[in-house]
Protein backbone atom coordinates (compact mmCIF):
# COMPACT_ATOMS: atom_id res chain seq x y z
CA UNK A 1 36.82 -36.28 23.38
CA UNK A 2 34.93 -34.34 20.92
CA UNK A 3 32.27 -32.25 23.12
CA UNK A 4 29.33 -31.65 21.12
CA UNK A 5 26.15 -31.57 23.33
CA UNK A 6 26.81 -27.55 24.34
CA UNK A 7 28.35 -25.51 22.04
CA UNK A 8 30.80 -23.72 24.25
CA UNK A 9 33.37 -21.35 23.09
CA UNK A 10 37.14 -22.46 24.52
CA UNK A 11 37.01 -19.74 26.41
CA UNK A 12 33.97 -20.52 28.03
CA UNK A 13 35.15 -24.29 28.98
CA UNK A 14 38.52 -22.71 30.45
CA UNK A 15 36.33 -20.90 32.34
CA UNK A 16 34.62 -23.63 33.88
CA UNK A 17 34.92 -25.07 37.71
CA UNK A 18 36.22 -28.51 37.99
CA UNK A 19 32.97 -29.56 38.87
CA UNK A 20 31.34 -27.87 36.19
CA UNK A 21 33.31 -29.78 33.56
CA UNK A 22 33.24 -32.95 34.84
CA UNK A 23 29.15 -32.48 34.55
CA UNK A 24 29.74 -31.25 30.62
CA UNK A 25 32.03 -35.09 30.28
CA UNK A 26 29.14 -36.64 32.24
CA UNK A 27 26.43 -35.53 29.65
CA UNK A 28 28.80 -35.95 26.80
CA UNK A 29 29.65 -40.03 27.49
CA UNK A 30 25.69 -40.32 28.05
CA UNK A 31 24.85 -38.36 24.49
CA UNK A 32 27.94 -40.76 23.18
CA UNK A 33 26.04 -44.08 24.84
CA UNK A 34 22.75 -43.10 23.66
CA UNK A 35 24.16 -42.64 20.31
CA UNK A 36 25.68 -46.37 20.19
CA UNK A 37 22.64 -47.28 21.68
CA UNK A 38 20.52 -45.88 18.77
CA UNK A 39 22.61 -47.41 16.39
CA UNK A 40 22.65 -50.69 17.52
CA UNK A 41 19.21 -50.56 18.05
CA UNK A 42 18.90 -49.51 14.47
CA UNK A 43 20.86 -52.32 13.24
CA UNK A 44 18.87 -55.02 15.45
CA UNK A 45 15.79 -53.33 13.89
CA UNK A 46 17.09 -54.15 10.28
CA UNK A 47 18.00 -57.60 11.28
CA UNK A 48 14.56 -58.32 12.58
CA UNK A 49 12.64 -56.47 9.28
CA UNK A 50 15.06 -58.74 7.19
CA UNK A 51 14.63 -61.63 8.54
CA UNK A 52 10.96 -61.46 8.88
CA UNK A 53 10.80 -60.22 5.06
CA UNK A 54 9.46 -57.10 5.71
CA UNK A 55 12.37 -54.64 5.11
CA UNK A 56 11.88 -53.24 1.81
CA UNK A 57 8.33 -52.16 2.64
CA UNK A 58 7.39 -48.92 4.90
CA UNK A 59 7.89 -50.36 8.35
CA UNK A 60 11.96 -49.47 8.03
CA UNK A 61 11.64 -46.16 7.45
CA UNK A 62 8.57 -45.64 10.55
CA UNK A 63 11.30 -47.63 12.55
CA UNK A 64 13.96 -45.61 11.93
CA UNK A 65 11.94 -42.44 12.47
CA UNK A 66 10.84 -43.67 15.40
CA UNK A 67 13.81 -44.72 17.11
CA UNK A 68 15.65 -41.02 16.03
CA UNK A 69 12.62 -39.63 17.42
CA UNK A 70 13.22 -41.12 20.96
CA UNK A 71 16.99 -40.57 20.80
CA UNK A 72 17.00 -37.13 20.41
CA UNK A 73 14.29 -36.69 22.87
CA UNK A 74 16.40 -38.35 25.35
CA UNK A 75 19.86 -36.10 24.07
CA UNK A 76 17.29 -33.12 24.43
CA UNK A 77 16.85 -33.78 27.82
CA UNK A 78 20.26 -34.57 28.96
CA UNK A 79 21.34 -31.01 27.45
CA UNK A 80 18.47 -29.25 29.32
CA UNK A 81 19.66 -30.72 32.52
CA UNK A 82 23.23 -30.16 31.49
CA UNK A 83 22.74 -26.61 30.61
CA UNK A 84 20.02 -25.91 33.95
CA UNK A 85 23.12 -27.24 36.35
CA UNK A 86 25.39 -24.56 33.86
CA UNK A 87 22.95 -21.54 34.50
CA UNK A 88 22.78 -22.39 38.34
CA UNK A 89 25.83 -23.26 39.11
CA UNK A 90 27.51 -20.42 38.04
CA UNK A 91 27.71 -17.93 40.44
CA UNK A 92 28.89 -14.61 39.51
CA UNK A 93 30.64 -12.41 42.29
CA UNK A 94 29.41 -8.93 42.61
CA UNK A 95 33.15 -6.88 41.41
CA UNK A 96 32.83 -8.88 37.90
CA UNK A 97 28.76 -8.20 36.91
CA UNK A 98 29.48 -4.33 38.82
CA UNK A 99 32.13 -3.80 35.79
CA UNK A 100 29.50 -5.02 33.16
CA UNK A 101 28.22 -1.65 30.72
CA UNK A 102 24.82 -3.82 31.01
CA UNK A 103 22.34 -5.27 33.51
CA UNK A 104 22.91 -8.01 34.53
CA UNK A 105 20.22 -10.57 35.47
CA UNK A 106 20.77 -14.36 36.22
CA UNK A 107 16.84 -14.56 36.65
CA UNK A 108 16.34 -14.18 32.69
CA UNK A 109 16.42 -16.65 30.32
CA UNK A 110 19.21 -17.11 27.54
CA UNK A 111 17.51 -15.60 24.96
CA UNK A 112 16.43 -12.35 27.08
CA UNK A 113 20.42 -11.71 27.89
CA UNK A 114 21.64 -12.44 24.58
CA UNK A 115 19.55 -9.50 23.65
CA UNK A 116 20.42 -7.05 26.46
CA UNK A 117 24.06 -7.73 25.56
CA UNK A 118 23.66 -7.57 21.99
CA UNK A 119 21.43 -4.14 22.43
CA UNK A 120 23.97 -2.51 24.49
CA UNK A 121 27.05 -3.40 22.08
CA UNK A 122 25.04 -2.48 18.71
CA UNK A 123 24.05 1.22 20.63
CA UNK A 124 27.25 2.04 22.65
CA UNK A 125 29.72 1.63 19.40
CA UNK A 126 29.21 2.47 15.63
CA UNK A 127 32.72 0.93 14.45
CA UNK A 128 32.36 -2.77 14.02
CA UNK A 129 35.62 -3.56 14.92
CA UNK A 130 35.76 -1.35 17.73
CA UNK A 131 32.19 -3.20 18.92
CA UNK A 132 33.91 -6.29 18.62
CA UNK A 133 36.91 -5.62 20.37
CA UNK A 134 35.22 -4.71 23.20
CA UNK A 135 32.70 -7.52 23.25
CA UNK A 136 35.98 -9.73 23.09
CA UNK A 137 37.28 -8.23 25.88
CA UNK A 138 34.04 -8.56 28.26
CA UNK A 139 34.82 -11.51 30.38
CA UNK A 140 31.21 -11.21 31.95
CA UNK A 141 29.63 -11.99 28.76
CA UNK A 142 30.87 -15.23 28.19
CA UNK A 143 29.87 -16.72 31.30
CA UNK A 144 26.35 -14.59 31.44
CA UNK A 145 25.35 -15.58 28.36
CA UNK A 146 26.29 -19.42 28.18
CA UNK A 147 25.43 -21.03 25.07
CA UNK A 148 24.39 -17.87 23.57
CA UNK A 149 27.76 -15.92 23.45
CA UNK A 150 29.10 -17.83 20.84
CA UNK A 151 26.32 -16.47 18.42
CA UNK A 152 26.85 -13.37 19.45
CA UNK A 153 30.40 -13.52 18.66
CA UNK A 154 29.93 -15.37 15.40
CA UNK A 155 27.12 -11.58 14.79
CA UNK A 156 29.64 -9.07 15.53
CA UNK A 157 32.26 -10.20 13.98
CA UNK A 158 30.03 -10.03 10.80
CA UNK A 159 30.31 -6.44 11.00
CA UNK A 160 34.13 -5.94 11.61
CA UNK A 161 35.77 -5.17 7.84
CA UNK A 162 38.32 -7.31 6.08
CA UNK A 163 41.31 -5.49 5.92
């Protein structure tokens, strides 16, 4: 099964509780069902406009954009809840966020740890390689910084020189 409603590093899923993933498969098969859903729908939509004449004027397109609208209202909302039960249920012991270089704060929000961590890495090392190496090897990031880290990753690896 192709997960696509998080964008979770491998890493990151390995490092998921049993629980935890059988939550991410939960919101993926609903994302999947509201997808056939929309599609159907779509299709029964079309039908209807065809039958009734009406398809070739601007009532398809209004339906269409309609029924994406509600879709990916309802996908947004099954990823918030998805990625609320992530943030919560995740709890860190003390040893692992002690041997973070960076405060660590489950209280913020994504986007106010993704730039704490990428603050300290871009101040404590010049090299780019050497700053990615050691954000690789920070096994508190991935977890802290959820969907986040794999950004992150994606930034500091633009920095490390082809060889």
């Amino acid at each position: 099964m192709e997960i696509d409603i998080i964008t979770y590093t491998p890493a990151q899923f390995a490092a998921l509780t049993e629980e935890q993933l059988l939550e991410v498969k939960s919101a993926q098969l609903k994302k999947n069902r509201l997808a056939a859903n929309l599609e159907e729908d779509l299709l029964k939509e079309k039908h209807r406009l065809v039958k009734n004449g009406v398809f070739l004027s601007e009532i398809w397109p209004l339906a269409q954009e309609k029924l994406q609208t509600a879709y990916e209202q309802e996908v947004a909302a099954v990823r918030d809840a998805l990625l609320f039960y992530l943030q919560y249920s995740a709890k860190p012991d003390d040893t692992t966020t002690e041997s973070a270089p960076y405060t660590v704060d489950y209280s913020l929000d994504y986007l106010e740890r993704f730039s704490i961590v990428k603050t300290y890495y871009e101040t404590a090392y010049a090299d780019g390689k050497e700053r990615f190496e050691a954000f690789k090897a920070d096994k508190v990031a991935a977890q802290y910084l959820g969907e986040m880290y794999a950004p992150l990753y994606d930034y500091l690896l633009d920095f490390v020189p082809d060889e």
